[in-house]
N, C-alpha and C. Protein backbone atom coordinates (compact mmCIF):
# COMPACT_ATOMS: atom_id res chain seq x y z
N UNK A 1 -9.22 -15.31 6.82
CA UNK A 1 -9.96 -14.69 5.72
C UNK A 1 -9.39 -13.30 5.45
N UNK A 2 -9.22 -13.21 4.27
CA UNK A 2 -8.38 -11.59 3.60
C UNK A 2 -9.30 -10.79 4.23
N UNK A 3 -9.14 -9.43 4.21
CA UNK A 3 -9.78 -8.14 4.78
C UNK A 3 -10.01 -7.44 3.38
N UNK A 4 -10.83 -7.35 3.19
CA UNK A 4 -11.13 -5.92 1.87
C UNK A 4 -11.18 -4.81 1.91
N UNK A 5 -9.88 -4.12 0.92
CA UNK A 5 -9.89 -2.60 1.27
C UNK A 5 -10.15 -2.35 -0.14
N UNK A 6 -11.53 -1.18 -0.14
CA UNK A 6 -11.92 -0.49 -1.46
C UNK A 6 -10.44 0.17 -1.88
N UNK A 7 -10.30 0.78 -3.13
CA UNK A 7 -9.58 1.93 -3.51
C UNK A 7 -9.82 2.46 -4.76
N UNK A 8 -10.03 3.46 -5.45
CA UNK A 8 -9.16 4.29 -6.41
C UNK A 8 -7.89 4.02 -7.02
N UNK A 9 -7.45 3.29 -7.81
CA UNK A 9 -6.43 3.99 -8.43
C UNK A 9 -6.12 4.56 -9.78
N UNK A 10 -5.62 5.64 -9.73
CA UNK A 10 -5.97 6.82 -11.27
C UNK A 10 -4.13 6.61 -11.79
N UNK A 11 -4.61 6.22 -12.70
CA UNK A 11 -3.46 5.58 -13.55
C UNK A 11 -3.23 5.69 -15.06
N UNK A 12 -2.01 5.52 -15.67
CA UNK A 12 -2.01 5.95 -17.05
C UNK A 12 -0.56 4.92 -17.59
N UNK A 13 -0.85 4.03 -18.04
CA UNK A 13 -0.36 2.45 -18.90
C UNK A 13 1.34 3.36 -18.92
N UNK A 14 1.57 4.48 -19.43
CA UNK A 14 3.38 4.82 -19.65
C UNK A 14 3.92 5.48 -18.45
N UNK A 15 3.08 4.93 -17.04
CA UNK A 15 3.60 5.52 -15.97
C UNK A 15 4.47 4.41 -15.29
N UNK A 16 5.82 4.35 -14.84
CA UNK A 16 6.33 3.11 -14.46
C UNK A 16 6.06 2.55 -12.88
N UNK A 17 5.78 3.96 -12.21
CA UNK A 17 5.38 4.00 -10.50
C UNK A 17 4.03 3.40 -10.64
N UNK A 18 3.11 2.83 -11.78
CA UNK A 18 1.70 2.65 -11.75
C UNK A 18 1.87 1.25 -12.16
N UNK A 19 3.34 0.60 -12.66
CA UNK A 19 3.35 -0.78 -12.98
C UNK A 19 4.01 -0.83 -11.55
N UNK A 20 4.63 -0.32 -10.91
CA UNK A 20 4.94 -1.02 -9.90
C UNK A 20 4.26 -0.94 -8.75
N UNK A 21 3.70 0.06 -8.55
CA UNK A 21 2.54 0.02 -7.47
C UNK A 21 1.28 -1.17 -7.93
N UNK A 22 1.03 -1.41 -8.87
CA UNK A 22 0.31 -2.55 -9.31
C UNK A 22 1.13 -3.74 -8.88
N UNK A 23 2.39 -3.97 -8.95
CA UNK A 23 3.14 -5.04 -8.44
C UNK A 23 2.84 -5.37 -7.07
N UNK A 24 2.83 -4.39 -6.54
CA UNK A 24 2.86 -4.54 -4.77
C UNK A 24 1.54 -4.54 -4.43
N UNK A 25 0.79 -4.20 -5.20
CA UNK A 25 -0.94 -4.58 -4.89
C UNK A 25 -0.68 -6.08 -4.92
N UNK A 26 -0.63 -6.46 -5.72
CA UNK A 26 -0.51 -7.80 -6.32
C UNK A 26 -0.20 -8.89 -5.37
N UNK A 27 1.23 -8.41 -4.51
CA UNK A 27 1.84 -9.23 -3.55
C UNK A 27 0.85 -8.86 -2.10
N UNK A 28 0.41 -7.77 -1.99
CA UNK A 28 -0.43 -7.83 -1.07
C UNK A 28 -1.72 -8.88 -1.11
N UNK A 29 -2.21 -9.17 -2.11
CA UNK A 29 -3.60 -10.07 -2.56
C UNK A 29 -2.90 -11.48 -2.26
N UNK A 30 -1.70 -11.60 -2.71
CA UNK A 30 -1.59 -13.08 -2.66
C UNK A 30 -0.67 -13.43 -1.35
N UNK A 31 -0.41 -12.69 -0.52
CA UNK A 31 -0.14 -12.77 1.05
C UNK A 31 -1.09 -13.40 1.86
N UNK A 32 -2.18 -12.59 1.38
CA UNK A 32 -3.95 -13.31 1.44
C UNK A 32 -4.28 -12.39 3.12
N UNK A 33 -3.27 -11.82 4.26
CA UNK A 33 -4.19 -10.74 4.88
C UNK A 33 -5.15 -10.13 4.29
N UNK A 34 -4.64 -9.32 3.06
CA UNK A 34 -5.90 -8.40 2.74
C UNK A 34 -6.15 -8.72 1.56
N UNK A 35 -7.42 -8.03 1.27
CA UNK A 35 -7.52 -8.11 -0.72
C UNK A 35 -8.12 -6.60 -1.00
N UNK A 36 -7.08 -6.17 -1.49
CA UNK A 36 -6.96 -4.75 -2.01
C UNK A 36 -8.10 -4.92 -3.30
N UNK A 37 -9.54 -3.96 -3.48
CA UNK A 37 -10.57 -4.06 -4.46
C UNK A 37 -10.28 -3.03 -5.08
N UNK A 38 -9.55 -3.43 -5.83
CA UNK A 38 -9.07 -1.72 -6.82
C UNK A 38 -9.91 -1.16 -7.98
N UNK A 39 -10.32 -0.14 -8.16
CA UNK A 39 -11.42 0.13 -9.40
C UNK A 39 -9.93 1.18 -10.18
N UNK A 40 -9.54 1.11 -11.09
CA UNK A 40 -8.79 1.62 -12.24
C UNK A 40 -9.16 2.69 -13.07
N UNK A 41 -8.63 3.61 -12.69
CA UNK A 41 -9.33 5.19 -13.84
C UNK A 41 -8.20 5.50 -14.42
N UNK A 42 -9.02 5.88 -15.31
CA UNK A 42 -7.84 6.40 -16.37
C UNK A 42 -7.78 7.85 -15.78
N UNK A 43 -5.99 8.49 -15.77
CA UNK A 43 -5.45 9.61 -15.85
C UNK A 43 -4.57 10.01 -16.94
N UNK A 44 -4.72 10.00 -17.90
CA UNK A 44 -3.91 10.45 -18.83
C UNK A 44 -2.86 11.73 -18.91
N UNK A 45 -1.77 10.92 -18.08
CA UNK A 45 -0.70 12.21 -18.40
C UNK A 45 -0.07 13.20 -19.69
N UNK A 46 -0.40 12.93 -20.73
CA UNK A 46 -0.60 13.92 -21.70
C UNK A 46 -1.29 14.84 -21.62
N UNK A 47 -2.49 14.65 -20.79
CA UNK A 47 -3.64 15.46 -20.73
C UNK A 47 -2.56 16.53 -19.65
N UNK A 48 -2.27 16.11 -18.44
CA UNK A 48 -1.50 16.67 -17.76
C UNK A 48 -0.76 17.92 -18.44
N UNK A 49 0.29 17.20 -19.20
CA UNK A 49 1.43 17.91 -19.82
C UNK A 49 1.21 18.79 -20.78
N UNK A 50 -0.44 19.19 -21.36
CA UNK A 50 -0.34 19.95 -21.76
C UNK A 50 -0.55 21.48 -21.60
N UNK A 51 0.11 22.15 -23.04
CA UNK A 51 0.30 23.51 -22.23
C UNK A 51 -0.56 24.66 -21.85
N UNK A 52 -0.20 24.77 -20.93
CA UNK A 52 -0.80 26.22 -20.00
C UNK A 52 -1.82 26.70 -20.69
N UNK A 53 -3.01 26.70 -20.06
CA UNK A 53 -4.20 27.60 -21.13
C UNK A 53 -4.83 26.60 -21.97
N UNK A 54 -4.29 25.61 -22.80
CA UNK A 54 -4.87 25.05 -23.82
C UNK A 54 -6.35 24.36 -23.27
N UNK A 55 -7.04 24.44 -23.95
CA UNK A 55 -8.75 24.57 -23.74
C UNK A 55 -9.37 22.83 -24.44
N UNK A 56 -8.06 22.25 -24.72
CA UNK A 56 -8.69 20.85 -25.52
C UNK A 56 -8.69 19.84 -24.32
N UNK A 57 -9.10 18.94 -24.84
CA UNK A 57 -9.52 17.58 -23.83
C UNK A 57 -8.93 16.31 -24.89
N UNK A 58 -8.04 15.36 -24.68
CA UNK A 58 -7.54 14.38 -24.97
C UNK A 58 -8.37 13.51 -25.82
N UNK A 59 -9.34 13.58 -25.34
CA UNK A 59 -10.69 12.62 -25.54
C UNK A 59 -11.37 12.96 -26.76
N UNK A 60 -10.79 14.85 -27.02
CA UNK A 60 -11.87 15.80 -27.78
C UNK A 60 -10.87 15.95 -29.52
N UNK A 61 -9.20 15.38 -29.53
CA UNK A 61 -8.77 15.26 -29.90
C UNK A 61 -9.32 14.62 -31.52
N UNK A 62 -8.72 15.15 -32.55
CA UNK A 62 -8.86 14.46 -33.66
C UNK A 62 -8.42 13.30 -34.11
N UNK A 63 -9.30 12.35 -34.72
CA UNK A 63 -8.55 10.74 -34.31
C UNK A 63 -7.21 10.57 -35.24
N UNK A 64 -6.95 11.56 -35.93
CA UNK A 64 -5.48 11.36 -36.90
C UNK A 64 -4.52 12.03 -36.31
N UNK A 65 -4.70 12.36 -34.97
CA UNK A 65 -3.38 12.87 -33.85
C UNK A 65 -3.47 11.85 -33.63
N UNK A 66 -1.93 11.40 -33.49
CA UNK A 66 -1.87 10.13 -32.48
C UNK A 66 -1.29 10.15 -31.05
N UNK A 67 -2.18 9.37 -30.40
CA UNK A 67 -1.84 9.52 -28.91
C UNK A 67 -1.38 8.42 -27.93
N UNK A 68 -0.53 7.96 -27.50
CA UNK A 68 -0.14 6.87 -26.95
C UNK A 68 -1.31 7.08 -26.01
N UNK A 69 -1.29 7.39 -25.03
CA UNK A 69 -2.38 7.19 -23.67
C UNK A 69 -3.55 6.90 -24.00
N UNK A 70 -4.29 8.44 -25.13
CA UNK A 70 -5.86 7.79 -25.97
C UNK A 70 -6.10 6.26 -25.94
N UNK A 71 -5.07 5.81 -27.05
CA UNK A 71 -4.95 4.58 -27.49
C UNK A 71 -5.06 3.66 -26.88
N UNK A 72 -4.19 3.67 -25.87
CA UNK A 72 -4.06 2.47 -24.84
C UNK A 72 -5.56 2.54 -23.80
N UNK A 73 -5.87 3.95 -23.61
CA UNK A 73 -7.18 3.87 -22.69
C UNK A 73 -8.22 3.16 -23.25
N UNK A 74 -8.45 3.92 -24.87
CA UNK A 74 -9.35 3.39 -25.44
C UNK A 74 -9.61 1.50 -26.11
N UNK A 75 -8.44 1.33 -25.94
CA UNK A 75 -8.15 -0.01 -25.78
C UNK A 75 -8.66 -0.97 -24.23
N UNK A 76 -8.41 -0.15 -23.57
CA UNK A 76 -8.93 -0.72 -21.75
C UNK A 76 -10.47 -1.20 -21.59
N UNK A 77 -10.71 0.61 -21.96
CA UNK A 77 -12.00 0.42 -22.19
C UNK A 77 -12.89 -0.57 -23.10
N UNK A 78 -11.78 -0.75 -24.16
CA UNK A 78 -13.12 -2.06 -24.93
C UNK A 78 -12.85 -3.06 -24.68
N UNK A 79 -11.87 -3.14 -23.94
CA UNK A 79 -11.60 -5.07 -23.22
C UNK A 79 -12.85 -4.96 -22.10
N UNK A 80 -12.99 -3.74 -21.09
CA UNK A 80 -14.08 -3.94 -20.41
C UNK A 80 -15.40 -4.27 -20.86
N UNK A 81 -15.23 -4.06 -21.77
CA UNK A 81 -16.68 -4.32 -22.10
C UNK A 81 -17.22 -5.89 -22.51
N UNK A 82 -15.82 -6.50 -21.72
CA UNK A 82 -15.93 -7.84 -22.49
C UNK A 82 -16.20 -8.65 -20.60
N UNK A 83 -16.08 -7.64 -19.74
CA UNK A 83 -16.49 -8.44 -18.52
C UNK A 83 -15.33 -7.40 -17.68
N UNK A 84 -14.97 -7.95 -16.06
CA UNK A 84 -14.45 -7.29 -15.20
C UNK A 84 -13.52 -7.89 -15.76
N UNK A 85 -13.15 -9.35 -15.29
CA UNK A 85 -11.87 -10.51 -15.54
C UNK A 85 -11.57 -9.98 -17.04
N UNK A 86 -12.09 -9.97 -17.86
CA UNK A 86 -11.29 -9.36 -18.86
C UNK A 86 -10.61 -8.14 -19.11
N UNK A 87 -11.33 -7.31 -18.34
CA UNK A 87 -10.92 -6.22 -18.51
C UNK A 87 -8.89 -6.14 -17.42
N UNK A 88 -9.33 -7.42 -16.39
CA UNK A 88 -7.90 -6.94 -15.67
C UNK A 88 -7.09 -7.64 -16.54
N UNK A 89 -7.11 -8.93 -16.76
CA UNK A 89 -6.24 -9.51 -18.15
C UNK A 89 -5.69 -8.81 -18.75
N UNK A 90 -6.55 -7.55 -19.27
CA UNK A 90 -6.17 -7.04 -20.54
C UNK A 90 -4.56 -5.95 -19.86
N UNK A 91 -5.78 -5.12 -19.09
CA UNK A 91 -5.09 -4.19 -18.00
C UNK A 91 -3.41 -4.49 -17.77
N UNK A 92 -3.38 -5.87 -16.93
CA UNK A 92 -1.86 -6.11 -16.84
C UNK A 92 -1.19 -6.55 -18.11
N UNK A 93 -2.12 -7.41 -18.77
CA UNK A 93 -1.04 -7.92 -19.94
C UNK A 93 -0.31 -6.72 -20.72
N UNK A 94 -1.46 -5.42 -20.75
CA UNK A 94 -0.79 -4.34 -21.15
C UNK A 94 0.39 -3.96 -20.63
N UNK A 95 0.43 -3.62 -19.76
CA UNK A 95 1.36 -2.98 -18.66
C UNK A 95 2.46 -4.14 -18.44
N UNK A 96 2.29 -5.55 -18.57
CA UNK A 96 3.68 -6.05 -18.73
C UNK A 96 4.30 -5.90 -20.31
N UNK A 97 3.31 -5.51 -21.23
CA UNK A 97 3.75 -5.96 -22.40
C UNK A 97 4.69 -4.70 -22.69
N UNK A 98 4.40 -3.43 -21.69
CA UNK A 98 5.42 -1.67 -21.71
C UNK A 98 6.00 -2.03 -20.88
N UNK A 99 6.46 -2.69 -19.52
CA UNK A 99 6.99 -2.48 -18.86
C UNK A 99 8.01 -3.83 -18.65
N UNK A 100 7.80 -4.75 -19.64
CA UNK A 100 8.66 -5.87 -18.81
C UNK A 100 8.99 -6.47 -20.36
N UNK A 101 8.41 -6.06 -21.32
CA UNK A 101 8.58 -6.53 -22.97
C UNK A 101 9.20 -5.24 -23.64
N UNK A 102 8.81 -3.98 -23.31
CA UNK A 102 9.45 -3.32 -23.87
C UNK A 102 8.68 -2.81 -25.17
N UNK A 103 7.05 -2.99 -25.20
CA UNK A 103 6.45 -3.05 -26.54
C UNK A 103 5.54 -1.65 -26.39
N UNK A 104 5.30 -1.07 -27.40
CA UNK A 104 4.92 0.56 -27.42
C UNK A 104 3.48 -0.15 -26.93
N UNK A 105 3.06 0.78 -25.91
CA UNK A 105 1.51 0.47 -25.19
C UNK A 105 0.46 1.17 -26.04
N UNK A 106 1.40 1.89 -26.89
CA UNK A 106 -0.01 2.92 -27.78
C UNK A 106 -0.34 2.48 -29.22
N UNK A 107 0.32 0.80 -29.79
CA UNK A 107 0.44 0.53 -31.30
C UNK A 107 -1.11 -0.66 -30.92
N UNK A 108 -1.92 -0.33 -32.20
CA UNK A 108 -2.56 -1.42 -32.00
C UNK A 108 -2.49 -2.48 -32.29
N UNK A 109 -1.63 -3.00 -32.09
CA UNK A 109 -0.92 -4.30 -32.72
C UNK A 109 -0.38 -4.72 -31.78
N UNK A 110 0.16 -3.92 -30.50
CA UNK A 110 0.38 -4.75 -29.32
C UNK A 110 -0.89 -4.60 -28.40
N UNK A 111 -1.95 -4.15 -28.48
CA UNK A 111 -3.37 -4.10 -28.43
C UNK A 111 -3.74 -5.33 -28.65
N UNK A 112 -3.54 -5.75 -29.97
CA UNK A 112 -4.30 -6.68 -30.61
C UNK A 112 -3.77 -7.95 -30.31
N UNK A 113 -2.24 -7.68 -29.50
CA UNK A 113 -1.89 -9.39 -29.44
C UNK A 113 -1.68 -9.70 -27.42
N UNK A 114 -2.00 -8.58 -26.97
CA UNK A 114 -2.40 -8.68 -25.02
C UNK A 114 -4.07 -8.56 -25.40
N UNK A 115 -4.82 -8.19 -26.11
CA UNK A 115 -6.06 -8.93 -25.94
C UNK A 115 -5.77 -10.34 -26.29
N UNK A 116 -5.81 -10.78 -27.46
CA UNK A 116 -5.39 -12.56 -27.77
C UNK A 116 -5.08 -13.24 -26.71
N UNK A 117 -3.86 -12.87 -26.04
CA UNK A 117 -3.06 -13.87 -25.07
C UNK A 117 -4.43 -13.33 -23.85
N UNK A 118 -4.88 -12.35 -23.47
CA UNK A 118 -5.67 -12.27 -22.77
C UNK A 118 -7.58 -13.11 -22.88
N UNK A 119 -7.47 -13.60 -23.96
CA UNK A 119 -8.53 -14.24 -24.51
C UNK A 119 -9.66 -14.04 -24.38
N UNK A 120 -9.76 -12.56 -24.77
CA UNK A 120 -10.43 -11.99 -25.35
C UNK A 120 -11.23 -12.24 -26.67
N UNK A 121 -12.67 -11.95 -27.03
CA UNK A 121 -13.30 -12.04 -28.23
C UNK A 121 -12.71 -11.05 -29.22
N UNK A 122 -11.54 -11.55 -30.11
CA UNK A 122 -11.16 -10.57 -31.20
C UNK A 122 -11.97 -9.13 -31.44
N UNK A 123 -12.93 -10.18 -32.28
CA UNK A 123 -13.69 -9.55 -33.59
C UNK A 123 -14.83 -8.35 -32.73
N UNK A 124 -15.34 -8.82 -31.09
CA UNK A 124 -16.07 -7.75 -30.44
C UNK A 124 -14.66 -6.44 -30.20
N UNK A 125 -13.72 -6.58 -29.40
CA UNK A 125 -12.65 -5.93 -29.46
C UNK A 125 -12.58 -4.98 -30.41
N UNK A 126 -12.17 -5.47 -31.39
CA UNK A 126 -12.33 -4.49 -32.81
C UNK A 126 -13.20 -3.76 -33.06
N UNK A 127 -14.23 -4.79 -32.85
CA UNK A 127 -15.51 -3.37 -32.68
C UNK A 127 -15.49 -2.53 -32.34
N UNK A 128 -15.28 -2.55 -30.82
CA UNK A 128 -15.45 -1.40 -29.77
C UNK A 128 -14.62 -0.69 -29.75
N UNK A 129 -13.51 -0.94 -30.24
CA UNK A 129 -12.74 0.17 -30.45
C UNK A 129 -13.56 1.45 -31.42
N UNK A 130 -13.99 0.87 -32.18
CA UNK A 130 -14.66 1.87 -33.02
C UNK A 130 -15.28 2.73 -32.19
N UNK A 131 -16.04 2.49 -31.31
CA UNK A 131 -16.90 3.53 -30.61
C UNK A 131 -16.50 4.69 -30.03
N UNK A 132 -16.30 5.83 -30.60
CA UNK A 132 -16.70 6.73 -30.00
C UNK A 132 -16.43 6.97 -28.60
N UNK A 133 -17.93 6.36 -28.26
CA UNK A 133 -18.39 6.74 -26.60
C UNK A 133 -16.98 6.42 -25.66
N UNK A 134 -15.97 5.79 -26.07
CA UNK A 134 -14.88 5.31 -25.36
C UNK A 134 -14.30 6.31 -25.17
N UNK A 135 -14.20 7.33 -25.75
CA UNK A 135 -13.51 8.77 -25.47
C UNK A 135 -13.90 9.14 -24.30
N UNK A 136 -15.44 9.55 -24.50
CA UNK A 136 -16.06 10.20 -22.81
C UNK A 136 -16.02 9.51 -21.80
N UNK A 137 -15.53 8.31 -21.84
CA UNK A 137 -15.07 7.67 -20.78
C UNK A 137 -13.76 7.85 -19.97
N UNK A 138 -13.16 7.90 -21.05
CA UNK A 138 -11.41 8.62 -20.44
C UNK A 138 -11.95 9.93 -20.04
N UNK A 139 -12.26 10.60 -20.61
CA UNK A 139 -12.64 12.22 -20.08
C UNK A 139 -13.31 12.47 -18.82
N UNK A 140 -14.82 11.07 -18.89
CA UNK A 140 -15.07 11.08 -17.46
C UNK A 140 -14.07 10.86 -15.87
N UNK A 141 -13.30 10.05 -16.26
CA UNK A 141 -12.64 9.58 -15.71
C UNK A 141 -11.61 10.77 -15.08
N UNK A 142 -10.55 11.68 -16.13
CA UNK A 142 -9.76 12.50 -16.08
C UNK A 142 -10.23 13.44 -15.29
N UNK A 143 -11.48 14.29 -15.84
CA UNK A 143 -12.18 15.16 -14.67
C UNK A 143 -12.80 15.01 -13.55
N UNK A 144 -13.09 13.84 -13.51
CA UNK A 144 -13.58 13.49 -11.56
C UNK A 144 -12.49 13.64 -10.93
N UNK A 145 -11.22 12.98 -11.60
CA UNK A 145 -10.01 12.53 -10.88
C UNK A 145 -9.34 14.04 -10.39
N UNK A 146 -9.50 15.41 -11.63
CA UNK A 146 -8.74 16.85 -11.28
C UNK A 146 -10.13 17.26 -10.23
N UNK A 147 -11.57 17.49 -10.78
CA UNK A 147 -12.13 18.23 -10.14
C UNK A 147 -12.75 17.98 -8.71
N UNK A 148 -12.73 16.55 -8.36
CA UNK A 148 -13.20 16.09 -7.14
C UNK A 148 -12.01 15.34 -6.08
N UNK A 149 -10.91 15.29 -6.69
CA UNK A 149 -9.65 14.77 -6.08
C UNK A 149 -8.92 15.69 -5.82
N UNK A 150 -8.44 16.45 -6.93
CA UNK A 150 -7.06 17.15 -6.87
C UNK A 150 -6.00 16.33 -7.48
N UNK A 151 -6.55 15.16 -7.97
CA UNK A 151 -5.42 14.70 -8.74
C UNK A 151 -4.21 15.02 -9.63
N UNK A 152 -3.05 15.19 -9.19
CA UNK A 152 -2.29 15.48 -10.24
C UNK A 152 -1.11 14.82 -11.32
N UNK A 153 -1.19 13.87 -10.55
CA UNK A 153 0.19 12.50 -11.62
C UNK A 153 -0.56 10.97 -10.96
N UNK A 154 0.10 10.42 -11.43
CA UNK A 154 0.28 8.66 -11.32
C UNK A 154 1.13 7.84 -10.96
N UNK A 155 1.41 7.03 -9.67
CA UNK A 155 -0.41 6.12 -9.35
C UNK A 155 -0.89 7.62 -8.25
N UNK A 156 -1.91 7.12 -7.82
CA UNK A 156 -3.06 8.16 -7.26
C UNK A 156 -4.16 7.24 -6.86
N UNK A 157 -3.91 7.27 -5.01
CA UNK A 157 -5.19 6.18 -4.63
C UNK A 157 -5.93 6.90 -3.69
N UNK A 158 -7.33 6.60 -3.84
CA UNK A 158 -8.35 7.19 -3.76
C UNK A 158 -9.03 6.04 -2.62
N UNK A 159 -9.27 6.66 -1.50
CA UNK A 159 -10.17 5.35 -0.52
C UNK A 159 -11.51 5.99 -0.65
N UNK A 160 -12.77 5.43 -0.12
CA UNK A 160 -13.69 5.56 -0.34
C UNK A 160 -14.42 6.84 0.57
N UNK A 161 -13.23 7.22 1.46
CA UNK A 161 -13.31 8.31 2.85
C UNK A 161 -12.85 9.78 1.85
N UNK A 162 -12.47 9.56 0.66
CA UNK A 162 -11.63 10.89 0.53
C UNK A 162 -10.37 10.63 0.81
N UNK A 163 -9.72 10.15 1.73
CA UNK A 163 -8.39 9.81 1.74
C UNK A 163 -7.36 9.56 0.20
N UNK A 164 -6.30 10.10 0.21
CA UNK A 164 -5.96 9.86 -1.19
C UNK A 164 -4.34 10.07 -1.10
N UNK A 165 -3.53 9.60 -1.88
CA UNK A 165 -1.68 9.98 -1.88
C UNK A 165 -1.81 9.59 -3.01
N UNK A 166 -0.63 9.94 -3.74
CA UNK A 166 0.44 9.99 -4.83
C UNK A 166 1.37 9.09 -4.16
N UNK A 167 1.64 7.88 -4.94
CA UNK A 167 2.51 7.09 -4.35
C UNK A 167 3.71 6.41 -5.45
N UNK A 168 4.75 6.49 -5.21
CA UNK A 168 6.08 6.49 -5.70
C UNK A 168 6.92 5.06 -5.49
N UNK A 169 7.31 3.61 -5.55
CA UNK A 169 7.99 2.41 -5.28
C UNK A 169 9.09 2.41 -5.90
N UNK A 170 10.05 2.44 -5.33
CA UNK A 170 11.02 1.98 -6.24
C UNK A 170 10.87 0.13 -6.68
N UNK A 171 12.06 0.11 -8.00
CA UNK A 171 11.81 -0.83 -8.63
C UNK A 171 12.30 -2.43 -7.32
N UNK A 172 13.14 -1.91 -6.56
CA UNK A 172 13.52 -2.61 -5.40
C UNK A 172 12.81 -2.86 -4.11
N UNK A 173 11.80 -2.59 -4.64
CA UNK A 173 10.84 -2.53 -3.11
C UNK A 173 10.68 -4.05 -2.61
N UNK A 174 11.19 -4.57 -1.44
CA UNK A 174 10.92 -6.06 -1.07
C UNK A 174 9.59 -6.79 -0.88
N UNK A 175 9.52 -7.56 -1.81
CA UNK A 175 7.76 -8.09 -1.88
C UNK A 175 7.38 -8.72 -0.38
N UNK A 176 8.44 -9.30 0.34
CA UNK A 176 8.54 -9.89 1.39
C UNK A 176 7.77 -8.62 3.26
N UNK A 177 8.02 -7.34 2.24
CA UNK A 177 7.20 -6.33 3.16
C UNK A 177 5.91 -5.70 2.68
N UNK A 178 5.47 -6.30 1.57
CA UNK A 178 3.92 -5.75 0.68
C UNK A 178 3.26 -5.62 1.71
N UNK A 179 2.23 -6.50 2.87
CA UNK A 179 1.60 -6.37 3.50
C UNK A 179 1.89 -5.51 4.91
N UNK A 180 2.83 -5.59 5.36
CA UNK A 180 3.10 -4.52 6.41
C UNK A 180 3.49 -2.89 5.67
N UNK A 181 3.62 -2.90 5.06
CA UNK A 181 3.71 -1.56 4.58
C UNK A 181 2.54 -1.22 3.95
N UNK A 182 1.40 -2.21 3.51
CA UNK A 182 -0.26 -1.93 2.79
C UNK A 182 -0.90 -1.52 3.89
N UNK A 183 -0.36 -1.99 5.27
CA UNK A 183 -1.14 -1.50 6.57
C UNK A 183 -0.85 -0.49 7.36
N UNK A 184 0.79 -0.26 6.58
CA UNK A 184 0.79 1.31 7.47
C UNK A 184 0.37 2.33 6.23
N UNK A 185 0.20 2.39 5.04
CA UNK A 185 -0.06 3.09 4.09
C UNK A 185 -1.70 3.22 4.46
N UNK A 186 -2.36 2.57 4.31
CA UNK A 186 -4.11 2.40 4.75
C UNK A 186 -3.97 3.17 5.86
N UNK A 187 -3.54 2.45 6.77
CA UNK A 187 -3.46 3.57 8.29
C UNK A 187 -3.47 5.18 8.44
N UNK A 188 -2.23 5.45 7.52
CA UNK A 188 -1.64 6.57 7.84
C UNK A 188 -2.71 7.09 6.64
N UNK A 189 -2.93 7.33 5.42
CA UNK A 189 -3.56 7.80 4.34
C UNK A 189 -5.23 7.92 4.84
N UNK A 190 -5.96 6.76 5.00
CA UNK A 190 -7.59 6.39 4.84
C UNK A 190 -7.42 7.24 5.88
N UNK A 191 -7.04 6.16 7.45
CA UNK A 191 -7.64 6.10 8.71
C UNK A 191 -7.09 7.57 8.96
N UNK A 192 -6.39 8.21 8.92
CA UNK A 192 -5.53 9.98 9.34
C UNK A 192 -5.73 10.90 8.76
N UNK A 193 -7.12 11.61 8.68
CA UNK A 193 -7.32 12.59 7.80
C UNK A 193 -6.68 14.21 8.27
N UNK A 194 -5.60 13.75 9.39
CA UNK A 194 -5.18 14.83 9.88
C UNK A 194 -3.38 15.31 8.84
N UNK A 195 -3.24 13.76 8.26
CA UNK A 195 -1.95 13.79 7.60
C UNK A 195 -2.20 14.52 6.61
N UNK A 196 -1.69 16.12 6.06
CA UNK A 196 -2.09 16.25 4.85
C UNK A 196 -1.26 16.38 3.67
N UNK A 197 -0.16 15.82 3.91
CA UNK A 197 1.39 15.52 2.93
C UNK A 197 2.42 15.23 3.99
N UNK A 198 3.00 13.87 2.91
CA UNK A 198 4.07 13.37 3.22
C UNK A 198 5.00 13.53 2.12
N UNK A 199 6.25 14.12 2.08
CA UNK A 199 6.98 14.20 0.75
C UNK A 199 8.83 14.01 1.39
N UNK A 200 9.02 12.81 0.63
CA UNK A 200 10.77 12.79 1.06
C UNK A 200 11.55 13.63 -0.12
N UNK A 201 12.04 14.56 0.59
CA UNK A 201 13.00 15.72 -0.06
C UNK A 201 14.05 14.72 -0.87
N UNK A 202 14.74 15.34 -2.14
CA UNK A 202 15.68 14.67 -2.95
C UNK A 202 17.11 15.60 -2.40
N UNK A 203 17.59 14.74 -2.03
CA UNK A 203 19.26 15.52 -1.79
C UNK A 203 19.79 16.00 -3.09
N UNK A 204 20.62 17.14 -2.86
CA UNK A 204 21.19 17.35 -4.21
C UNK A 204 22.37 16.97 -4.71
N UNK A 205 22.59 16.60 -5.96
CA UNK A 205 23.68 15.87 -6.11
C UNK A 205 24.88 16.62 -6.69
């Protein structure tokens, strides 16, 4: 029987370390030791990147700026509202449709055709996009993640102890080690609240 490990992960659809750390979740679940219970927040790295001082919120934005991340969040968010299972459908179909199709994650038109293949209720979809309230949801999300984490980029996993890393895969990572490396990552991160950074230096070239 799999083992269930809660997590956090604070994520943002044009991050490529957040499609591939989703990969290796993935291979960990279907190894079947464990089953990684991931809850998905939005981090919007735009929000990040912007500059020094500026006093706006992503969320607080005027809807005739256009925003790849907005878009795609606010898109997440109204697939959820169509159930959990829909909401992950939507989730990956997104994220393969930027990362393995090559299709802008922020047009609603590739929105509109990873809900479809995700089979999804159109016409509710459309709706909810309309709403509003989908904003303060990304926002909720963004500020728990800076003011109660320390969050600062993506992926970003969060255990239910406080335990938390910034975690980085390359695109070569062997699926054949997902689960022994999900158990020294849990180990060393959850169970070691004495570890308080791990960072491999970049040689210079």
């Amino acid at each position: 029987m799999s083992q269930p490990v809660e997590m956090t992960v604070f994520y943002d659809f044009g991050c490529p370390w957040v499609y591939r750390i989703g990969r290796w979740l993935e291979q960990v679940r279907e190894d079947g030791e464990y089953e990684p219970r991931i809850t998905w927040r939005a981090f919007p790295l735009e929000q990040v990147n912007a500059p020094e001082g500026s006093d706006w919120g992503l969320w607080e934005r005027e809807s005739r700026i256009r925003s790849k991340s907005r878009s795609a969040f606010e898109a997440a968010f109204a697939a959820k509202r169509q159930g959990q299972d829909a909401y992950m459908r939507f989730h990956w179909g997104l994220l393969k449709a930027k990362w393995e199709d090559d299709q802008d994650h922020g047009r609603r038109s590739t929105h509109l055709a990873v809900a479809e293949a995700a089979g999804l209720d159109l016409d509710k979809f459309q709706s909810d996009l309309e709403d509003p309230a989908l904003l303060a949801d990304i926002g909720a999300d963004y500020t728990e993640a800076r003011n109660v984490h320390g969050v600062f980029g993506t992926p970003t996993v969060v255990f239910p102890n406080g335990g938390a890393s910034y975690l980085k895969l390359t695109a070569s990572f062997p699926p054949e080690e997902a689960s022994a490396f999900f158990r020294e990552f849990v180990s060393t991160i959850r169970d070691r609240p004495d570890v308080l950074e791990i960072k491999r230096p970049t040689p210079p070239q």
